[in-house]
PDB file of N, CA and C in Angstrom:
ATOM      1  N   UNK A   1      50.603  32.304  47.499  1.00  0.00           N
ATOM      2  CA  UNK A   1      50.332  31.326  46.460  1.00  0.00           C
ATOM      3  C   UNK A   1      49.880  30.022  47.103  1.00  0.00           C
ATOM      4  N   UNK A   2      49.103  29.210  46.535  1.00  0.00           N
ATOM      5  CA  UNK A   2      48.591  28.283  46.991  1.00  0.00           C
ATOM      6  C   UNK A   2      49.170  27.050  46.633  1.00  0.00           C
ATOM      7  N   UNK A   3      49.173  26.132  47.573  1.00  0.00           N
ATOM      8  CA  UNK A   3      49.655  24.848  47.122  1.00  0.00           C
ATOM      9  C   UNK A   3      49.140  23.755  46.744  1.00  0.00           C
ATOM     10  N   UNK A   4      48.171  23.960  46.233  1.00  0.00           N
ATOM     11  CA  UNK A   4      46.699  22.928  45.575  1.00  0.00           C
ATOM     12  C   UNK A   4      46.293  21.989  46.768  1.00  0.00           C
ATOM     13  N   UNK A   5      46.096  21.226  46.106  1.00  0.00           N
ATOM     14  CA  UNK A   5      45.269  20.396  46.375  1.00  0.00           C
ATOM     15  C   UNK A   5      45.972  18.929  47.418  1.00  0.00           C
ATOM     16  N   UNK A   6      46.042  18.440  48.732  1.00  0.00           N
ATOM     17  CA  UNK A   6      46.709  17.775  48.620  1.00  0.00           C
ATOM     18  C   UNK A   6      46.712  16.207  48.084  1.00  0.00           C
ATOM     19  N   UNK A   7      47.750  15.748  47.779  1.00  0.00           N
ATOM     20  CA  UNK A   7      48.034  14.313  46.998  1.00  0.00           C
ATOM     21  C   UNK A   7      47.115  13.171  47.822  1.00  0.00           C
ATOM     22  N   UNK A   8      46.277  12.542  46.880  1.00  0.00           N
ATOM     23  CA  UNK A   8      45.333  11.120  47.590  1.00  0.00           C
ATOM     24  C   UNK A   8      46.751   9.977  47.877  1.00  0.00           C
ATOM     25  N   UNK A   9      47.778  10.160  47.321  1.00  0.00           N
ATOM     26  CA  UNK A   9      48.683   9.324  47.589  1.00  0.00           C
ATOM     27  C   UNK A   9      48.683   8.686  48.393  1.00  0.00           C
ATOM     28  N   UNK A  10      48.681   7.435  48.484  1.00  0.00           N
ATOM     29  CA  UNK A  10      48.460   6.596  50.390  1.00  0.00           C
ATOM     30  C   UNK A  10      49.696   5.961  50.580  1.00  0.00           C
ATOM     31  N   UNK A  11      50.815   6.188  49.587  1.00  0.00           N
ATOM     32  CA  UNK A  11      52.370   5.675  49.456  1.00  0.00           C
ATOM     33  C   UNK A  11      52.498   4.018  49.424  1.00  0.00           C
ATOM     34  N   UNK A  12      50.996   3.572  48.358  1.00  0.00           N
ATOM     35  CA  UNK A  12      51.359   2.174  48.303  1.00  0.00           C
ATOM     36  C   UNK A  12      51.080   1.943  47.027  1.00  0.00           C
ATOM     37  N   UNK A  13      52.241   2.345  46.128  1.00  0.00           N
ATOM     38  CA  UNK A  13      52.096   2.618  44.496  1.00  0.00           C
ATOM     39  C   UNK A  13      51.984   1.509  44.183  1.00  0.00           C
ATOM     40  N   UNK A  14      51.020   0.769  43.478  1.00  0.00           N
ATOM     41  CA  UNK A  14      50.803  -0.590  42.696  1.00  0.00           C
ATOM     42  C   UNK A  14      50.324  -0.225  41.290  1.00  0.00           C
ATOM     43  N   UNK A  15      50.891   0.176  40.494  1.00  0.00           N
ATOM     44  CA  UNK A  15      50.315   1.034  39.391  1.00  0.00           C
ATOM     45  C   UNK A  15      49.897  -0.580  38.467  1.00  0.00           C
ATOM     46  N   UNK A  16      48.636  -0.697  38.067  1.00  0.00           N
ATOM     47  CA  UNK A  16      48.218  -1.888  37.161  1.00  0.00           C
ATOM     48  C   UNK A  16      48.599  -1.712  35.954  1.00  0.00           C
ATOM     49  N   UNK A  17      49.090  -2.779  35.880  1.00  0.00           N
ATOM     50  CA  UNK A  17      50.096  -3.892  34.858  1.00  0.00           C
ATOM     51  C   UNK A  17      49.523  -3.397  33.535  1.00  0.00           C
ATOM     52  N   UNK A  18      48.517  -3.051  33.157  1.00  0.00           N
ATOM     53  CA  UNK A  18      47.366  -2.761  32.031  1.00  0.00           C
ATOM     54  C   UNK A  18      46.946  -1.613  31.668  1.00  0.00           C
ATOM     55  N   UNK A  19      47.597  -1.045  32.537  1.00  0.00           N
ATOM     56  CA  UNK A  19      47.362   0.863  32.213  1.00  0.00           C
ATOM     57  C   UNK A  19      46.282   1.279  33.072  1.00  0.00           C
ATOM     58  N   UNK A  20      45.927   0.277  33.983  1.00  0.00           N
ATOM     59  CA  UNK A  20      44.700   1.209  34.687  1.00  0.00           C
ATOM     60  C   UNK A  20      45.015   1.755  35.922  1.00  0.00           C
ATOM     61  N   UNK A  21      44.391   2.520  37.000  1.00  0.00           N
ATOM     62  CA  UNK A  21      44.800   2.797  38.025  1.00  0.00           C
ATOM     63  C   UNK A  21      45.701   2.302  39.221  1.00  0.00           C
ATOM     64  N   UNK A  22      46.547   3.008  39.029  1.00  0.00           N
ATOM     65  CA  UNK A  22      47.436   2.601  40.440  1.00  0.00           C
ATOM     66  C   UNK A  22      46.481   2.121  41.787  1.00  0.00           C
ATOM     67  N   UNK A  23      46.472   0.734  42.448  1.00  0.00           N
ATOM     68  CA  UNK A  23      45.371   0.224  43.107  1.00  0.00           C
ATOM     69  C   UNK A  23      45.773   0.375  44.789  1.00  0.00           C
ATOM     70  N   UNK A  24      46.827   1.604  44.902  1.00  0.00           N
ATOM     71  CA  UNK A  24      46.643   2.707  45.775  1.00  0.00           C
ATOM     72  C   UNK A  24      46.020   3.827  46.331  1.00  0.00           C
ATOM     73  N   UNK A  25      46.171   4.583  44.761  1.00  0.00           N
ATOM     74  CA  UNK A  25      45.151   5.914  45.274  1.00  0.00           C
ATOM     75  C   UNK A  25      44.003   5.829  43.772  1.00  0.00           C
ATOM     76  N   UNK A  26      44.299   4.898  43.521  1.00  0.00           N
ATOM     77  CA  UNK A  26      43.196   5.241  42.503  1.00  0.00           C
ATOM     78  C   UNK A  26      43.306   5.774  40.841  1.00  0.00           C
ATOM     79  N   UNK A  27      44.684   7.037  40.639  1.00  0.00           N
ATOM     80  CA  UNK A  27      44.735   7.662  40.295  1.00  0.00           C
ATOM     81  C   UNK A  27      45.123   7.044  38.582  1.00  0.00           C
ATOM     82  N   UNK A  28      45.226   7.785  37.404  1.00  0.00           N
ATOM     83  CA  UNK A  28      45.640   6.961  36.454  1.00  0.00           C
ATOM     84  C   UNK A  28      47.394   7.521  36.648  1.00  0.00           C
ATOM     85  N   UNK A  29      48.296   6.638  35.821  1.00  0.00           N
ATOM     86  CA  UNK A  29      50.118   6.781  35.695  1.00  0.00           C
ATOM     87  C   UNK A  29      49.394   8.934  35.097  1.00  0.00           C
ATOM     88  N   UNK A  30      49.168   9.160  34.023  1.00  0.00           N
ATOM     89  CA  UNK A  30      49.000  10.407  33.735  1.00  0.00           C
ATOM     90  C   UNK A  30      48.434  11.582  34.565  1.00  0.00           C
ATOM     91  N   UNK A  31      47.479  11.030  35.667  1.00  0.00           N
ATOM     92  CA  UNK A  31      47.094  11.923  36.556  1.00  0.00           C
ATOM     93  C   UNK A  31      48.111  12.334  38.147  1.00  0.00           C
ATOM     94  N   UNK A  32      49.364  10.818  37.812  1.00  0.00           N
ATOM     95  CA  UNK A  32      50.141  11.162  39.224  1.00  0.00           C
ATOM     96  C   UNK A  32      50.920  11.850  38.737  1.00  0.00           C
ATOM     97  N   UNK A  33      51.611  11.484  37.307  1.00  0.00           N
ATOM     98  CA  UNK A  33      52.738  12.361  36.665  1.00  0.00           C
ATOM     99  C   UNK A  33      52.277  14.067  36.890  1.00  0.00           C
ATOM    100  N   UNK A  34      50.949  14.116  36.484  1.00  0.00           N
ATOM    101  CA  UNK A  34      50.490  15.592  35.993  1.00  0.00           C
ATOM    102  C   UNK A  34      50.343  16.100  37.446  1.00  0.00           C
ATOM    103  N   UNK A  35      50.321  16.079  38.287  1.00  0.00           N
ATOM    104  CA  UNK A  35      49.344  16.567  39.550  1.00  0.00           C
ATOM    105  C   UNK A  35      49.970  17.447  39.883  1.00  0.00           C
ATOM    106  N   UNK A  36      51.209  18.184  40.123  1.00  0.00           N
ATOM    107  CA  UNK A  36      51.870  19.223  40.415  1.00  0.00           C
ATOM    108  C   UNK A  36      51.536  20.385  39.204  1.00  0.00           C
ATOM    109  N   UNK A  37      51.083  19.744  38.133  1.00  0.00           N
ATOM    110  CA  UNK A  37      51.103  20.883  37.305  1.00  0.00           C
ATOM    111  C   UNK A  37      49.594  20.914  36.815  1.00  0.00           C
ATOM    112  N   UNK A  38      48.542  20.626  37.590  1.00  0.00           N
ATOM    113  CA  UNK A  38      47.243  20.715  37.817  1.00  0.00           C
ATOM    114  C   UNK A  38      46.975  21.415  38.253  1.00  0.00           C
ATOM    115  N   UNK A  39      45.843  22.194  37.672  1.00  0.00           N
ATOM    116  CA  UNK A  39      44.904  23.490  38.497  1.00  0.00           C
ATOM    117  C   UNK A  39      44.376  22.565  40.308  1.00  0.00           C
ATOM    118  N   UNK A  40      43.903  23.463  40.634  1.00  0.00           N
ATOM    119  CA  UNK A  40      43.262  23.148  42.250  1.00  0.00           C
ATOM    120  C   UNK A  40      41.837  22.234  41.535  1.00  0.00           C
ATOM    121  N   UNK A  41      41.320  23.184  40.890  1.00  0.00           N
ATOM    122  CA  UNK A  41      39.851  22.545  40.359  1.00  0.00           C
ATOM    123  C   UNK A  41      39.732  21.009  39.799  1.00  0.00           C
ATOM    124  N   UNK A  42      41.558  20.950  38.675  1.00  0.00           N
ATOM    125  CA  UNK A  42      41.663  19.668  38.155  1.00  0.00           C
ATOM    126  C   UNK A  42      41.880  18.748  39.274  1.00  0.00           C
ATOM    127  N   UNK A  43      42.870  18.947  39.955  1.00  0.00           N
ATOM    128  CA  UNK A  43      43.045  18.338  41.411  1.00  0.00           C
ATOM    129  C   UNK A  43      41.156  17.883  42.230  1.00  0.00           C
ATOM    130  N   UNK A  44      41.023  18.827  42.450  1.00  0.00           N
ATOM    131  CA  UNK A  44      39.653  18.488  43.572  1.00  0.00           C
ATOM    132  C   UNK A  44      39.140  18.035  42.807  1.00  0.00           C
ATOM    133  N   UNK A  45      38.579  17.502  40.962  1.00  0.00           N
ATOM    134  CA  UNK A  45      37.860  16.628  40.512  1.00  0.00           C
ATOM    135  C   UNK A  45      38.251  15.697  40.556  1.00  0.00           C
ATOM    136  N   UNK A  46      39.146  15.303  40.821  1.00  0.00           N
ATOM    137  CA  UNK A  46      40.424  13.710  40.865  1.00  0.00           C
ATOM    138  C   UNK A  46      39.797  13.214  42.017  1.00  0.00           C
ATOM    139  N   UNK A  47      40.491  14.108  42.903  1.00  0.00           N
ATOM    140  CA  UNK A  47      39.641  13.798  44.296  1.00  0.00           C
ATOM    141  C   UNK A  47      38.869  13.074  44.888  1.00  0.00           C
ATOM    142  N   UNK A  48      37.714  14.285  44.051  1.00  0.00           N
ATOM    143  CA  UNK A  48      35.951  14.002  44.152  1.00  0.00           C
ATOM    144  C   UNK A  48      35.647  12.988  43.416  1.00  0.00           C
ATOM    145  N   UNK A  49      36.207  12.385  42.526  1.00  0.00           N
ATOM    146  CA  UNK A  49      35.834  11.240  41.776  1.00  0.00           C
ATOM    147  C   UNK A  49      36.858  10.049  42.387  1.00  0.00           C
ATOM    148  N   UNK A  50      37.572   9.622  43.603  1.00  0.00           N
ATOM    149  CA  UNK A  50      37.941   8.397  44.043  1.00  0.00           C
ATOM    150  C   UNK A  50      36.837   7.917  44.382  1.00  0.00           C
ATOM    151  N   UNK A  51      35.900   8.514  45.249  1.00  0.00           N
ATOM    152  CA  UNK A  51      35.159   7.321  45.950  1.00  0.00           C
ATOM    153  C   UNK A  51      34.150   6.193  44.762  1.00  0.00           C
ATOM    154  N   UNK A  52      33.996   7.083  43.421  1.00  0.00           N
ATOM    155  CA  UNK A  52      33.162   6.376  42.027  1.00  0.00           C
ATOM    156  C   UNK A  52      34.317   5.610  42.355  1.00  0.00           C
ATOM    157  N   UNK A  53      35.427   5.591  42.080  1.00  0.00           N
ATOM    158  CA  UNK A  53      36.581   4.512  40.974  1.00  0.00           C
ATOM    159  C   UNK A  53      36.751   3.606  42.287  1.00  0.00           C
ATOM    160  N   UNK A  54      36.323   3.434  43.644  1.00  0.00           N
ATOM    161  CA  UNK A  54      36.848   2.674  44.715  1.00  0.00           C
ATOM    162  C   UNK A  54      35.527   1.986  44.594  1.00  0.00           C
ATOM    163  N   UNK A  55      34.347   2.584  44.733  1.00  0.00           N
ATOM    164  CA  UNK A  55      33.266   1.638  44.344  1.00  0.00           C
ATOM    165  C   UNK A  55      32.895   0.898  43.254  1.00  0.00           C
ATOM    166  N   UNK A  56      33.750   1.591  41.776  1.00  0.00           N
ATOM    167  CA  UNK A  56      33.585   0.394  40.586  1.00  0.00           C
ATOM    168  C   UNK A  56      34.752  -0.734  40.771  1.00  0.00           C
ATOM    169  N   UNK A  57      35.405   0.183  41.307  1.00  0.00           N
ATOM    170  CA  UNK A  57      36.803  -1.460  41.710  1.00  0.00           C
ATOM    171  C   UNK A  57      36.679  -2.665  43.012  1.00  0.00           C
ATOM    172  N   UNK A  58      35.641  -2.068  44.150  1.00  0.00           N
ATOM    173  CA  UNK A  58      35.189  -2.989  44.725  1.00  0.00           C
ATOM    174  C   UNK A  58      34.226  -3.841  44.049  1.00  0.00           C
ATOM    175  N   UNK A  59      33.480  -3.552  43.239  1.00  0.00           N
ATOM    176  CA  UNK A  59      32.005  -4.148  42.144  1.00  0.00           C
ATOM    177  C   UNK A  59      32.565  -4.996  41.437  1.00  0.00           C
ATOM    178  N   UNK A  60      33.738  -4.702  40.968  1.00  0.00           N
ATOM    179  CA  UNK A  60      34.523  -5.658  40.172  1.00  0.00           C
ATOM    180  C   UNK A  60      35.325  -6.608  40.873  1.00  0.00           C
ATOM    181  N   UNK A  61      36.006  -6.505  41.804  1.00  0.00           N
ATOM    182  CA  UNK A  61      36.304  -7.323  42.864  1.00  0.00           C
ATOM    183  C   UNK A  61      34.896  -8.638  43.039  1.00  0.00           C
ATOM    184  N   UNK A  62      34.143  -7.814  43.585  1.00  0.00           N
ATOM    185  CA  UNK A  62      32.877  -8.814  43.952  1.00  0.00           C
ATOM    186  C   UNK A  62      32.461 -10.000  42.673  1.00  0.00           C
ATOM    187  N   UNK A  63      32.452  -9.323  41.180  1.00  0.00           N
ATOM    188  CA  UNK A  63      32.379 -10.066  40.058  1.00  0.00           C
ATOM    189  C   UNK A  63      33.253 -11.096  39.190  1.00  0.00           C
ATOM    190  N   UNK A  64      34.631 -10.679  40.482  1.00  0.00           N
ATOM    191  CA  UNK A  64      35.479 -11.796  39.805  1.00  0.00           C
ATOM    192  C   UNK A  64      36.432 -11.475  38.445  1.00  0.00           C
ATOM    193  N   UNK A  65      36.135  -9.810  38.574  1.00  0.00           N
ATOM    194  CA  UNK A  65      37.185  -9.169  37.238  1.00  0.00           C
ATOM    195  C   UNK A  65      38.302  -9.031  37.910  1.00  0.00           C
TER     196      UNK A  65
END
């Protein structure tokens, strides 16, 4: 049996105040809760989609949001 996917976790939980991504791994509060009980596929799209959510959160950084 396989053990998915492993966790982007970088163990520096800052989960935002506003419901948006924890400004650790990226992830939303519903996607860290769920992740053990995620397919591999749901997992590796999480994944595959940090480097979008690290580049719209640096863009926004730069803009002063």
């Amino acid at each position: 049996m396989s053990k998915g996917i492993r966790s982007p976790c970088v163990r520096v939980c800052r989960p935002d105040v506003a419901g948006g991504p924890c400004s650790g791994c990226l992830r939303t509060r519903a996607e860290i809760v769920g992740w053990a009980r995620m397919s591999e596929d749901e997992q590796q799209a999480i994944v595959d989609d940090i480097p979008r959510r690290m580049r719209e959160r640096f863009a926004a950084r730069r803009m002063g949001r």
